[in-house]
C-alpha atoms as a PDB file:
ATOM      1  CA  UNK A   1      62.920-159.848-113.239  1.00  0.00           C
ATOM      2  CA  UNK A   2      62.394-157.079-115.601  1.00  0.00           C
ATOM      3  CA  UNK A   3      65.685-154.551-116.118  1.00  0.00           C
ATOM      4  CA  UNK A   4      65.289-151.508-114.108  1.00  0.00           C
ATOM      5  CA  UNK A   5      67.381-149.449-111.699  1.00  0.00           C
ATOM      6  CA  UNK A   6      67.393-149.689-107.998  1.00  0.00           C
ATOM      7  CA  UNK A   7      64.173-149.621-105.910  1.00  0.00           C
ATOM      8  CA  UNK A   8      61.866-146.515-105.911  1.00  0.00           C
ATOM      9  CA  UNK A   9      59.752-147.395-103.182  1.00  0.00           C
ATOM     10  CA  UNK A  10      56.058-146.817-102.851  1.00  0.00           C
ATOM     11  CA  UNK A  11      55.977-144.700-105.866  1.00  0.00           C
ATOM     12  CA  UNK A  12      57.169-147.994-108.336  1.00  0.00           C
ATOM     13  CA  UNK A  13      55.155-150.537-106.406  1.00  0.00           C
ATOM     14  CA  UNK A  14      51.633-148.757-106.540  1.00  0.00           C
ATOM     15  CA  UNK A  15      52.466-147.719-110.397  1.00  0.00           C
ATOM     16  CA  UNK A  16      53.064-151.618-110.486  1.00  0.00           C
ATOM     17  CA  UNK A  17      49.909-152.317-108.625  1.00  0.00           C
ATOM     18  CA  UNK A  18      47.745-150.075-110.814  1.00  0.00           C
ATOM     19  CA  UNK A  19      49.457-151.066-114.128  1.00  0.00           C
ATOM     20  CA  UNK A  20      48.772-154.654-113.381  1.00  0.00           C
ATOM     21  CA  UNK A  21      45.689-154.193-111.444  1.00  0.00           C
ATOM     22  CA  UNK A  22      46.695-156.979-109.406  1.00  0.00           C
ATOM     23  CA  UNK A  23      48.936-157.659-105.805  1.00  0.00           C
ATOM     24  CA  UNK A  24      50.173-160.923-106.959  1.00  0.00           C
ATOM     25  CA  UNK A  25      51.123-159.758-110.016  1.00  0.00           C
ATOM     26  CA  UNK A  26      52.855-157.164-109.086  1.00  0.00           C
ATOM     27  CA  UNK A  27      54.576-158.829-106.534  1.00  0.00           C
ATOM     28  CA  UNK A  28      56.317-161.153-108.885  1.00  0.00           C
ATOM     29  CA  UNK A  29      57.500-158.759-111.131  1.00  0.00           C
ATOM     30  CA  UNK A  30      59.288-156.455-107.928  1.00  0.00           C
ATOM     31  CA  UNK A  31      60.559-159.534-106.916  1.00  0.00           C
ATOM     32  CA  UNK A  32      58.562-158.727-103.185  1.00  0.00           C
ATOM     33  CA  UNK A  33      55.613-161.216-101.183  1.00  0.00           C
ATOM     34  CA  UNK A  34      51.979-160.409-102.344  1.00  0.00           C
ATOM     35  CA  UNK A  35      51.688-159.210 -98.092  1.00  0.00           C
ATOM     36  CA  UNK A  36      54.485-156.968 -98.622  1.00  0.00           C
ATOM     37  CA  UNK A  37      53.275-154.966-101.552  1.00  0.00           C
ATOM     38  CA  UNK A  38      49.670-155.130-100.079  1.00  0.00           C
ATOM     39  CA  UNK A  39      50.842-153.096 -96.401  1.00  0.00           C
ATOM     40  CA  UNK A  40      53.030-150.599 -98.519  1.00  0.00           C
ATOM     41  CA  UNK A  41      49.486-149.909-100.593  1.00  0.00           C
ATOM     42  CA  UNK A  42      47.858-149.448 -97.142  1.00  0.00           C
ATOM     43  CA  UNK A  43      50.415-147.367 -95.484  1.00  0.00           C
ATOM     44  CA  UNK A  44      50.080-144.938 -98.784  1.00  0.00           C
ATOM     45  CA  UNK A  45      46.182-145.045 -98.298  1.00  0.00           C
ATOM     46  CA  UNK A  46      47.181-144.097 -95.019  1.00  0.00           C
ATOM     47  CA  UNK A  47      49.390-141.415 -96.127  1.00  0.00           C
ATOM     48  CA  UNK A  48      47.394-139.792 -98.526  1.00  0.00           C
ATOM     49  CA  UNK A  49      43.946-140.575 -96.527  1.00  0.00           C
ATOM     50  CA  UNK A  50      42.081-141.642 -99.112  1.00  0.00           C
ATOM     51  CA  UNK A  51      41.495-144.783-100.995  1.00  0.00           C
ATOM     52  CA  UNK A  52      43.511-145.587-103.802  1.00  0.00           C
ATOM     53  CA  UNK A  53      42.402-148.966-104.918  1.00  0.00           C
ATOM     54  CA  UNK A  54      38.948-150.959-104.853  1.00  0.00           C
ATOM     55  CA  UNK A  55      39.543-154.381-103.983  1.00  0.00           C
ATOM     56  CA  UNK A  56      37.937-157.045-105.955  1.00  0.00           C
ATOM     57  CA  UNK A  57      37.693-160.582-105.676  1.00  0.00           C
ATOM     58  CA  UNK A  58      39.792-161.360-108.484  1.00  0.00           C
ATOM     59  CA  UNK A  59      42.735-158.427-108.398  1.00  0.00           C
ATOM     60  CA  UNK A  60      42.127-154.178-107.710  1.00  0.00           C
ATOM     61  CA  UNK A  61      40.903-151.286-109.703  1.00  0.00           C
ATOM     62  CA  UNK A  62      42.009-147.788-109.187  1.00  0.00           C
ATOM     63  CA  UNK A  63      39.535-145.174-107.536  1.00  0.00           C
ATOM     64  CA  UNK A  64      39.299-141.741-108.764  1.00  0.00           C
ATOM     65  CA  UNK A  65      42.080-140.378-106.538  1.00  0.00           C
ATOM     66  CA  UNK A  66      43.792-143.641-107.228  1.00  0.00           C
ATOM     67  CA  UNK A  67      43.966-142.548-110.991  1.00  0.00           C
ATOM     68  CA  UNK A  68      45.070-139.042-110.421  1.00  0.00           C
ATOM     69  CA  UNK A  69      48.146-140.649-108.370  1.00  0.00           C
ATOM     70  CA  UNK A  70      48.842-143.347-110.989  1.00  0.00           C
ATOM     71  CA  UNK A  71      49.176-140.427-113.704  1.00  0.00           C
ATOM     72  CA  UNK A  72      51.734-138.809-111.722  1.00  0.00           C
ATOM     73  CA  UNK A  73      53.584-142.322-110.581  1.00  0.00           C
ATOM     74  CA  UNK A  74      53.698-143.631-113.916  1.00  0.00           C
ATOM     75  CA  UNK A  75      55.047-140.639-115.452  1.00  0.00           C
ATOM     76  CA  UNK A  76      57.973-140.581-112.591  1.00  0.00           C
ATOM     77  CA  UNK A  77      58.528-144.222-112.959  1.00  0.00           C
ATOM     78  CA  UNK A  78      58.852-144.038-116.410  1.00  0.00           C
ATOM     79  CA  UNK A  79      61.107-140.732-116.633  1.00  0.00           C
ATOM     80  CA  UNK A  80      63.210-142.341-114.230  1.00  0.00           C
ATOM     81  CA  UNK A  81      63.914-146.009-115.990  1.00  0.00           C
ATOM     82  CA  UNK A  82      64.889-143.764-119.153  1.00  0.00           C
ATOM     83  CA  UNK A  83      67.401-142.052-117.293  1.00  0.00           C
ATOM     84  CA  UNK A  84      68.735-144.987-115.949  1.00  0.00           C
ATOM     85  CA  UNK A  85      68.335-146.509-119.223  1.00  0.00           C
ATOM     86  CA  UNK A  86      70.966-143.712-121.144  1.00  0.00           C
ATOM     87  CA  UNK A  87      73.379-143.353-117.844  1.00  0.00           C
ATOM     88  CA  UNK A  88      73.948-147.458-118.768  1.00  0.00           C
ATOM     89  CA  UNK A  89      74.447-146.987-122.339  1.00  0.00           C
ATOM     90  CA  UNK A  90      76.757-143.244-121.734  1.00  0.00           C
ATOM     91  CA  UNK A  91      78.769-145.443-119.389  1.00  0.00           C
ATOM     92  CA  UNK A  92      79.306-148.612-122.363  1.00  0.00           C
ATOM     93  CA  UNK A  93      79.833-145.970-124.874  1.00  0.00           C
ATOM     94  CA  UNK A  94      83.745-146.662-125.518  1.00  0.00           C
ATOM     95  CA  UNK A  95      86.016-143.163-124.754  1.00  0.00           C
ATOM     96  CA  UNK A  96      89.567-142.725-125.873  1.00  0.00           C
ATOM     97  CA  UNK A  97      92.041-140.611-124.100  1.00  0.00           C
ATOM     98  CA  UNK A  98      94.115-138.465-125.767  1.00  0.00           C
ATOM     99  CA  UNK A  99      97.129-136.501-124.242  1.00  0.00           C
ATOM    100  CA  UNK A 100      98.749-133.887-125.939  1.00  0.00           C
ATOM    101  CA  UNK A 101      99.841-129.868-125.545  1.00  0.00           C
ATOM    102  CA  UNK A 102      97.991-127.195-125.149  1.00  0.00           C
ATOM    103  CA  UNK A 103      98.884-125.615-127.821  1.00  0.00           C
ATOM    104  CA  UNK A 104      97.709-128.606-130.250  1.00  0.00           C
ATOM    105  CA  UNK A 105      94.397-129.191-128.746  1.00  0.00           C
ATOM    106  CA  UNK A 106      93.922-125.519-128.436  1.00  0.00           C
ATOM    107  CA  UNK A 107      94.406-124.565-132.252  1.00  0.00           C
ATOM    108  CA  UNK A 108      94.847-128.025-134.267  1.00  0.00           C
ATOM    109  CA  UNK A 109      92.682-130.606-132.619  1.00  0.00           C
ATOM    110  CA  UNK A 110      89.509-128.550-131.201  1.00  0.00           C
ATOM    111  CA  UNK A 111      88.507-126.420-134.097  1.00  0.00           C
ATOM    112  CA  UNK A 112      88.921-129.931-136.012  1.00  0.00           C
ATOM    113  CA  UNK A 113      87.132-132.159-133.628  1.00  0.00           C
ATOM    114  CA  UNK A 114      83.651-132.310-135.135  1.00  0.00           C
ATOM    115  CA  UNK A 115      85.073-134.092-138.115  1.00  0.00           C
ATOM    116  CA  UNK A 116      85.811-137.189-136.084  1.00  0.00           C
ATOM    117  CA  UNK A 117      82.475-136.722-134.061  1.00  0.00           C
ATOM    118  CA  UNK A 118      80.416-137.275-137.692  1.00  0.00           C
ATOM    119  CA  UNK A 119      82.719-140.052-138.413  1.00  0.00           C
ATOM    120  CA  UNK A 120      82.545-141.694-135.324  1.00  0.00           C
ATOM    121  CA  UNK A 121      79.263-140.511-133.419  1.00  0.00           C
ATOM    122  CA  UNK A 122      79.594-143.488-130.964  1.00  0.00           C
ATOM    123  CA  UNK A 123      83.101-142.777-129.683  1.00  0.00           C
ATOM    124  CA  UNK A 124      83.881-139.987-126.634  1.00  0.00           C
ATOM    125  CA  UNK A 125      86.861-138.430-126.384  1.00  0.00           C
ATOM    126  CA  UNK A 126      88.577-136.712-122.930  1.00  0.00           C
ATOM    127  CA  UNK A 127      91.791-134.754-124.546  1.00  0.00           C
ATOM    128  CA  UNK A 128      94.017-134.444-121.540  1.00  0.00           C
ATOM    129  CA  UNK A 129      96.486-131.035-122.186  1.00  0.00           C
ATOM    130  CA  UNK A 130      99.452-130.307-120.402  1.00  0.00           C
ATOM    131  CA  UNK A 131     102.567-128.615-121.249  1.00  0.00           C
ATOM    132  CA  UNK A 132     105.418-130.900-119.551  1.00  0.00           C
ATOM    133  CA  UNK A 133     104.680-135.104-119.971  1.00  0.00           C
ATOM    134  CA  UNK A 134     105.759-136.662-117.084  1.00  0.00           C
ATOM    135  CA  UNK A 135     107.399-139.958-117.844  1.00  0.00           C
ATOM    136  CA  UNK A 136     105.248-142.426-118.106  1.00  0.00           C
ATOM    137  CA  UNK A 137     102.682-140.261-119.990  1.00  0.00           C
ATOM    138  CA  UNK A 138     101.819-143.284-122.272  1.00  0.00           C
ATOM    139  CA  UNK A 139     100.104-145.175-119.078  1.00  0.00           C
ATOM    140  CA  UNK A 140      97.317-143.271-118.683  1.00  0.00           C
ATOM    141  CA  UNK A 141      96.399-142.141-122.556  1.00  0.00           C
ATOM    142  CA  UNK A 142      95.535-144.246-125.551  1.00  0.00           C
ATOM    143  CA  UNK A 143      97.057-141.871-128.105  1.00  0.00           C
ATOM    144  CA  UNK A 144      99.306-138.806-127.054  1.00  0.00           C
ATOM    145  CA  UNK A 145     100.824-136.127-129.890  1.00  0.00           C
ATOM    146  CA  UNK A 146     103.804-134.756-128.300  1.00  0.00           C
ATOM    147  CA  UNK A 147     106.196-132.275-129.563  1.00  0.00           C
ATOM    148  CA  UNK A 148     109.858-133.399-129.759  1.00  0.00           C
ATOM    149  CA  UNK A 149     112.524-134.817-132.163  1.00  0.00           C
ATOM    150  CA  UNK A 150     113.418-137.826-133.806  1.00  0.00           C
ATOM    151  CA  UNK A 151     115.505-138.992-131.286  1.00  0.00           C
ATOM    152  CA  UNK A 152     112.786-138.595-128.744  1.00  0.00           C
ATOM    153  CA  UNK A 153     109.811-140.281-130.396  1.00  0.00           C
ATOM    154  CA  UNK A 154     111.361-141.930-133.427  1.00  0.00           C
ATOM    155  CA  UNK A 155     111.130-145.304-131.731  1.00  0.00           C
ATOM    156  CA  UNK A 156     107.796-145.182-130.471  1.00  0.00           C
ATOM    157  CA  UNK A 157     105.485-142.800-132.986  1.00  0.00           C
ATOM    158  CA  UNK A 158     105.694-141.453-136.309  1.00  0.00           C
ATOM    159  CA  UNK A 159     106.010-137.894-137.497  1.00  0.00           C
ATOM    160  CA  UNK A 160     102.482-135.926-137.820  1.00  0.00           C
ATOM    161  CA  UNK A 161     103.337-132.721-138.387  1.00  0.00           C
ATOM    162  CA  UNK A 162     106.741-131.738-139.135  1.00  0.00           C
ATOM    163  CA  UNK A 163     108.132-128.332-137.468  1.00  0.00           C
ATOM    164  CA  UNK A 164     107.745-125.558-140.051  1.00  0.00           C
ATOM    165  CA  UNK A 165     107.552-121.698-138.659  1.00  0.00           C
ATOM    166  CA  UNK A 166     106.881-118.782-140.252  1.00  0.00           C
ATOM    167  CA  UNK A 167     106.675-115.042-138.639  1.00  0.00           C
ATOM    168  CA  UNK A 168     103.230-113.805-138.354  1.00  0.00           C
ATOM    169  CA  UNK A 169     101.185-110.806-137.048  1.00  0.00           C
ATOM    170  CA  UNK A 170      98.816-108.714-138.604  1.00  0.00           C
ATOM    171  CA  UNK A 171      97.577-106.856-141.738  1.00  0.00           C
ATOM    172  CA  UNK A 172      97.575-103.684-139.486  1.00  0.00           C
ATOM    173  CA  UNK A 173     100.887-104.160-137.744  1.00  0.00           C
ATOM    174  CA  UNK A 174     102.210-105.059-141.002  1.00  0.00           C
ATOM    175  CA  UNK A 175     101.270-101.810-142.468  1.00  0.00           C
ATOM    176  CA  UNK A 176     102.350 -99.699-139.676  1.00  0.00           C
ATOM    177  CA  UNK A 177     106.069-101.294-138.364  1.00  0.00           C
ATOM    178  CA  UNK A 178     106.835-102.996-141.950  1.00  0.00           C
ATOM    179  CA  UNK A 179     107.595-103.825-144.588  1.00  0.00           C
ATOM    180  CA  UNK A 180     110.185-106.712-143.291  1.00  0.00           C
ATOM    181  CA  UNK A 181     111.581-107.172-146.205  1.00  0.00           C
ATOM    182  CA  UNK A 182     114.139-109.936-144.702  1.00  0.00           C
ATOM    183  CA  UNK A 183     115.048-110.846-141.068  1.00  0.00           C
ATOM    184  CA  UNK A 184     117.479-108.047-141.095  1.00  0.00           C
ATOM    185  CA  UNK A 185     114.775-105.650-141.227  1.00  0.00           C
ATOM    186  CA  UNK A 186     112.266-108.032-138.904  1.00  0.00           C
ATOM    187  CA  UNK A 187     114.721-108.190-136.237  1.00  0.00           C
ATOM    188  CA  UNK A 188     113.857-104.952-135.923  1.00  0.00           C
ATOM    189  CA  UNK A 189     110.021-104.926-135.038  1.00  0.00           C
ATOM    190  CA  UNK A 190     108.449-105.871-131.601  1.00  0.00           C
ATOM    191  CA  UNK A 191     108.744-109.266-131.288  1.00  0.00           C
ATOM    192  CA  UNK A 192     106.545-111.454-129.558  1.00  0.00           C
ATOM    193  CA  UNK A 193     107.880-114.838-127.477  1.00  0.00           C
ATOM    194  CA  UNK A 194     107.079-117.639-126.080  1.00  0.00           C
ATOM    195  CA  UNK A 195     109.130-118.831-123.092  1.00  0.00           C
ATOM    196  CA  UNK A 196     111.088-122.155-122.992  1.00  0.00           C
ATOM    197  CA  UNK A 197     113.643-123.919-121.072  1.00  0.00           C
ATOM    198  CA  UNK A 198     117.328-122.935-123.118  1.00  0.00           C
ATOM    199  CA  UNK A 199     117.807-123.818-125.409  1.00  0.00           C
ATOM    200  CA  UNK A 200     114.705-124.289-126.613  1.00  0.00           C
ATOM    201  CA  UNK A 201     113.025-127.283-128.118  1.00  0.00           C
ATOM    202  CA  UNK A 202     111.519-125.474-130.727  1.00  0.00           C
ATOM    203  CA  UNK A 203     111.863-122.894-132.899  1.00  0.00           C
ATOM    204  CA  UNK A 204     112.693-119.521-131.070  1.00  0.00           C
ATOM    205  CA  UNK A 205     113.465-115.910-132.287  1.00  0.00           C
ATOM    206  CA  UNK A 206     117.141-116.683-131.327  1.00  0.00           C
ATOM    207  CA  UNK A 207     117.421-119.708-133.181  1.00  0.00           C
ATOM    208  CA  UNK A 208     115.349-118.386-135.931  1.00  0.00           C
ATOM    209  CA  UNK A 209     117.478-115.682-136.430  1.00  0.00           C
ATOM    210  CA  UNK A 210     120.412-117.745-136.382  1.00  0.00           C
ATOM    211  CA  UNK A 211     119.239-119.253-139.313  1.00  0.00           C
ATOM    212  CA  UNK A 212     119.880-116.363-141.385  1.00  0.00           C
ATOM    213  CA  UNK A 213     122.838-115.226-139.277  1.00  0.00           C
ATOM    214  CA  UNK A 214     121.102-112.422-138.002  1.00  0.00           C
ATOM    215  CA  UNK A 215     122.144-111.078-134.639  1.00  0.00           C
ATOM    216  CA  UNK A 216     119.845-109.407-132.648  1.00  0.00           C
ATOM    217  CA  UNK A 217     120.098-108.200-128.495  1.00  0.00           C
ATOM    218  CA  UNK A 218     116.578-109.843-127.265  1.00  0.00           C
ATOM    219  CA  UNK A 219     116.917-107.211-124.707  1.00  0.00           C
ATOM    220  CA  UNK A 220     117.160-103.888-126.544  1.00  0.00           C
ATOM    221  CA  UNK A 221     114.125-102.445-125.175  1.00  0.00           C
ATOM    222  CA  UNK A 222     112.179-102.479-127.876  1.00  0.00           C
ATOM    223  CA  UNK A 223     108.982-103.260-125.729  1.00  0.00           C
ATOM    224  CA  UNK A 224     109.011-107.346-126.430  1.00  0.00           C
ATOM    225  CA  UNK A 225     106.667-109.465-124.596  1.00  0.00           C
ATOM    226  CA  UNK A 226     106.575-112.646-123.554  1.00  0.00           C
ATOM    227  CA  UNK A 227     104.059-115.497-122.317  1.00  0.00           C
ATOM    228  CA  UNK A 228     104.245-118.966-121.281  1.00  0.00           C
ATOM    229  CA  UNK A 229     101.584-120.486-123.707  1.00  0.00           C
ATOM    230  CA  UNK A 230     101.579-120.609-127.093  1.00  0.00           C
ATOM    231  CA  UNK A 231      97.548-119.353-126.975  1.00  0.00           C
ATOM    232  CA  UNK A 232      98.152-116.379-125.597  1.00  0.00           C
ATOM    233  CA  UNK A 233     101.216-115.647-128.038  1.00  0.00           C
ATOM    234  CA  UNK A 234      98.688-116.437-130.758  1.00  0.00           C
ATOM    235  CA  UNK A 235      96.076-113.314-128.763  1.00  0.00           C
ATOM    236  CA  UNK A 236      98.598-111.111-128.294  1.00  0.00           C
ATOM    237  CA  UNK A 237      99.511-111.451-132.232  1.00  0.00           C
ATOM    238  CA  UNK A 238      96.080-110.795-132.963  1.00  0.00           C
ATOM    239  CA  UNK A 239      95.604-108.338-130.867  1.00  0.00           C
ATOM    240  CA  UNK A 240      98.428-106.326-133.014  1.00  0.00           C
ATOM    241  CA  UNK A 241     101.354-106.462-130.278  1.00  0.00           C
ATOM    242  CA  UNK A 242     103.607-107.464-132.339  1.00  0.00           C
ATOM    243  CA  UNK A 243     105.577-110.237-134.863  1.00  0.00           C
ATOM    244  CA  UNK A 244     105.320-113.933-133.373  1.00  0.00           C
ATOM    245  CA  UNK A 245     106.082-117.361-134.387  1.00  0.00           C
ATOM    246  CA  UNK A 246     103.490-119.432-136.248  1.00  0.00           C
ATOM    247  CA  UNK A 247     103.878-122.561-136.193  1.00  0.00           C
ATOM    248  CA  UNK A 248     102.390-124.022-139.560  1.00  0.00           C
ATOM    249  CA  UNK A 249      99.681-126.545-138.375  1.00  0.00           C
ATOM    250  CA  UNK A 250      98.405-124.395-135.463  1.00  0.00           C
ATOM    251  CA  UNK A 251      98.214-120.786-137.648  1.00  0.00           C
ATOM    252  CA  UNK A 252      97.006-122.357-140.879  1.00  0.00           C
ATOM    253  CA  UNK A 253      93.130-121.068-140.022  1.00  0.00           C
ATOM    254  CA  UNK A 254      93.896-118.026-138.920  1.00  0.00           C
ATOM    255  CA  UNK A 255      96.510-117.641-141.913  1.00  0.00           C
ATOM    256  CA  UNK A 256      94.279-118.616-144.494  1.00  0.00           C
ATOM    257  CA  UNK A 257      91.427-116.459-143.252  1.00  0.00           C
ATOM    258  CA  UNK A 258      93.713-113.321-143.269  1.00  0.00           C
ATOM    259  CA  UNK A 259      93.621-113.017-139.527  1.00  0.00           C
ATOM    260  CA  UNK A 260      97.298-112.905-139.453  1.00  0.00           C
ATOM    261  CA  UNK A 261      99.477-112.652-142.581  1.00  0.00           C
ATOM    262  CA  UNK A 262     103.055-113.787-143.165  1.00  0.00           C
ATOM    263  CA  UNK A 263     106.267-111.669-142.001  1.00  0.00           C
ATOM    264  CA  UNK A 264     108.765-113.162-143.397  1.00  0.00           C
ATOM    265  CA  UNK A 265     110.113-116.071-144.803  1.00  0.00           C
ATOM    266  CA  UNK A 266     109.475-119.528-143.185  1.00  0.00           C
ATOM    267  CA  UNK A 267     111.808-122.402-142.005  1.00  0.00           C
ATOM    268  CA  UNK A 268     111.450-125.906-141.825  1.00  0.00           C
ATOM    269  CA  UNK A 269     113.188-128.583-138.951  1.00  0.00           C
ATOM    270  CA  UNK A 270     113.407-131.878-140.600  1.00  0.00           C
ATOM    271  CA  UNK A 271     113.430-134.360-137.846  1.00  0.00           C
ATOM    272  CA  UNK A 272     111.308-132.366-135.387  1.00  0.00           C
ATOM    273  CA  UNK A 273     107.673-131.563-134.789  1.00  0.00           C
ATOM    274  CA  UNK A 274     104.445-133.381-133.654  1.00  0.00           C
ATOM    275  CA  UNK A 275     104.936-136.733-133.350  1.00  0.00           C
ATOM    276  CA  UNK A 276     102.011-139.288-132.875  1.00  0.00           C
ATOM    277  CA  UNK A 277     102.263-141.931-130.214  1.00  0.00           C
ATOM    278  CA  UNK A 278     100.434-145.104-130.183  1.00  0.00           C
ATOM    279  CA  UNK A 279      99.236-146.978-126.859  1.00  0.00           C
ATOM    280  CA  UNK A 280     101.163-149.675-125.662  1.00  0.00           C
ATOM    281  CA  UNK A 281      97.637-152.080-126.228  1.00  0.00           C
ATOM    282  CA  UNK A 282      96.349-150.818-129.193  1.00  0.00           C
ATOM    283  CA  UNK A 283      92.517-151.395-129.309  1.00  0.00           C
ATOM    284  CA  UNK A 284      89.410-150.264-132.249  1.00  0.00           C
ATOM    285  CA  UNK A 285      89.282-146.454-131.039  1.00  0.00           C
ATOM    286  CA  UNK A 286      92.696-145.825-130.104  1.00  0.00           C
ATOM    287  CA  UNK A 287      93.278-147.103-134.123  1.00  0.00           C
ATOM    288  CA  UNK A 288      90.035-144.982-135.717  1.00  0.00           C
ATOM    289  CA  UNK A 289      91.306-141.866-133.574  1.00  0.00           C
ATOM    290  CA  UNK A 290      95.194-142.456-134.695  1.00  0.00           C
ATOM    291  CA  UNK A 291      93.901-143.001-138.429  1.00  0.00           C
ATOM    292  CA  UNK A 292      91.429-139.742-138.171  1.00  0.00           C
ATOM    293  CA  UNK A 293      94.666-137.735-137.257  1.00  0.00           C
ATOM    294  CA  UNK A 294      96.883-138.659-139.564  1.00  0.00           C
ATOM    295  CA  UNK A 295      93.873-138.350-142.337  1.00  0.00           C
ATOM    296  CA  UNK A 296      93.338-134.905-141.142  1.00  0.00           C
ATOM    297  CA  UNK A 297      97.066-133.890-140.938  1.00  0.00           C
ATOM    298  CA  UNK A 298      97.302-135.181-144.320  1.00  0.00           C
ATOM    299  CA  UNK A 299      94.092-133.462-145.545  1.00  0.00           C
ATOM    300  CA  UNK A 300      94.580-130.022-144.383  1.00  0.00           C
END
């Protein structure tokens, strides 16, 4: 039986009829009895009130009006079998899931994404972001990125993209509130912060200050400001609110392209950042995606 989706009624078997100009014929390739597909032609005739076919001694021939209808069914039939036709091969096409923040996918993995698409047309991806992994997290994903430390993820992944932060806002704000000639002089200026459980996983302005034993009240109301994704720290930087972390990796685009410009000098965690995180089953995309990544990280 020829490959085609589910039954379409009168409007397949009369297109079938008139394509093979015969009952039988028709009949065996619907997989129907010959009296079957001959009363659903009737009822149509009946239908439509007209005649659709001529019946001859050895098979049918369409009538004028029969024609006209044929045009029109064998346009339908045929739309319709290529639809079915790509739904099959959209739902064979292999897709890897990948879990990760959403600061990552927002401003490492997106703006990068065609690259992998023109190396690997055939493969879909579904990125999954969320801010808090739940455990189990490696169930449901073939490759995650997470942020964390060495003694998190050491085991399990390898280092992508090591934590290295360096303040950033822009020209204009620069210009105006600077020059921060050190952190002394930077603790001064309207920071900008992203909130995180204490103490924080990541670099913060308290712990990045610390680094250069710089004290500094986080509450002296110098009009700070604070959000609970790293995006929107990023908008509010370029929006000229203020200084705010960049996280090397996530800034690089908007550094190089002199959206935002460097405020001061940068710092480096040697056992912390992105790390990648294979599936437990490792299978052909999971691998090309992993590889892409780490190509990427390595290129940019």
């Amino acid at each position: 039986m020829p490959d085609r989706p589910p039954e379409l009624g009168w409007i397949r078997i009369f297109a079938e009829v008139a394509r093979l100009g015969s009952f039988s014929a028709a009949a065996a390739g619907l997989g129907l009895t010959q009296p079957a597909v001959s009363y659903q032609i009737r009822r149509l005739e009946e239908q439509f009130g007209v005649a659709l076919l001529r019946r001859l001694h050895r098979g049918v021939e369409l009538t004028a009006e029969g024609e006209r209808l044929f045009q029109v069914a064998a346009k339908t039939v045929g739309d319709i079998d290529a639809l079915a036709r790509s739904f099959r091969t959209e739902a064979q096409r292999p897709v890897v899931r990948l879990r990760t923040d959403y600061a990552f996918s927002a401003l490492w993995l997106i703006p990068r994404m065609h690259g992998f698409r023109l190396l690997h047309p055939e493969t879909d991806i579904q990125i999954v972001a969320t801010q808090r992994l739940e455990p189990g997290f490696r169930d449901d994903a073939d490759v995650v990125v997470v942020f964390g430390t060495k003694a998190e993820f050491g085991a399990i992944g390898s280092l992508l993209l090591r934590e290295k932060v360096v303040p950033v806002c822009t020209r204009g704000f620069l210009d105006r509130n600077g020059p921060f000639d050190d952190p002394q002089q930077l603790a001064k200026a309207i920071l900008i912060h992203l909130d995180s459980p204490m103490p924080s996983p990541w670099f913060d302005w308290r712990s990045y200050f610390a680094e250069f034993s710089v004290t500094r009240d986080l509450h002296a109301g110098r009009g700070d400001i604070s959000f609970n994704t790293y995006s929107l720290v990023v908008q509010a930087a370029l929006s000229e609110q203020g200084v705010a972390i960049g996280w090397m990796g996530l800034v690089d685009t908007l550094l190089s392209t002199h959206m935002l410009v460097e405020a001061g000098p940068a710092l480096e965690a040697w056992d912390r950042g992105y790390w990648l995180i294979p599936p437990r089953s490792a299978n052909v995309d999971s691998e090309r995606l992993s590889t892409w990544l780490v190509d990427e990280v390595g290129r940019t």
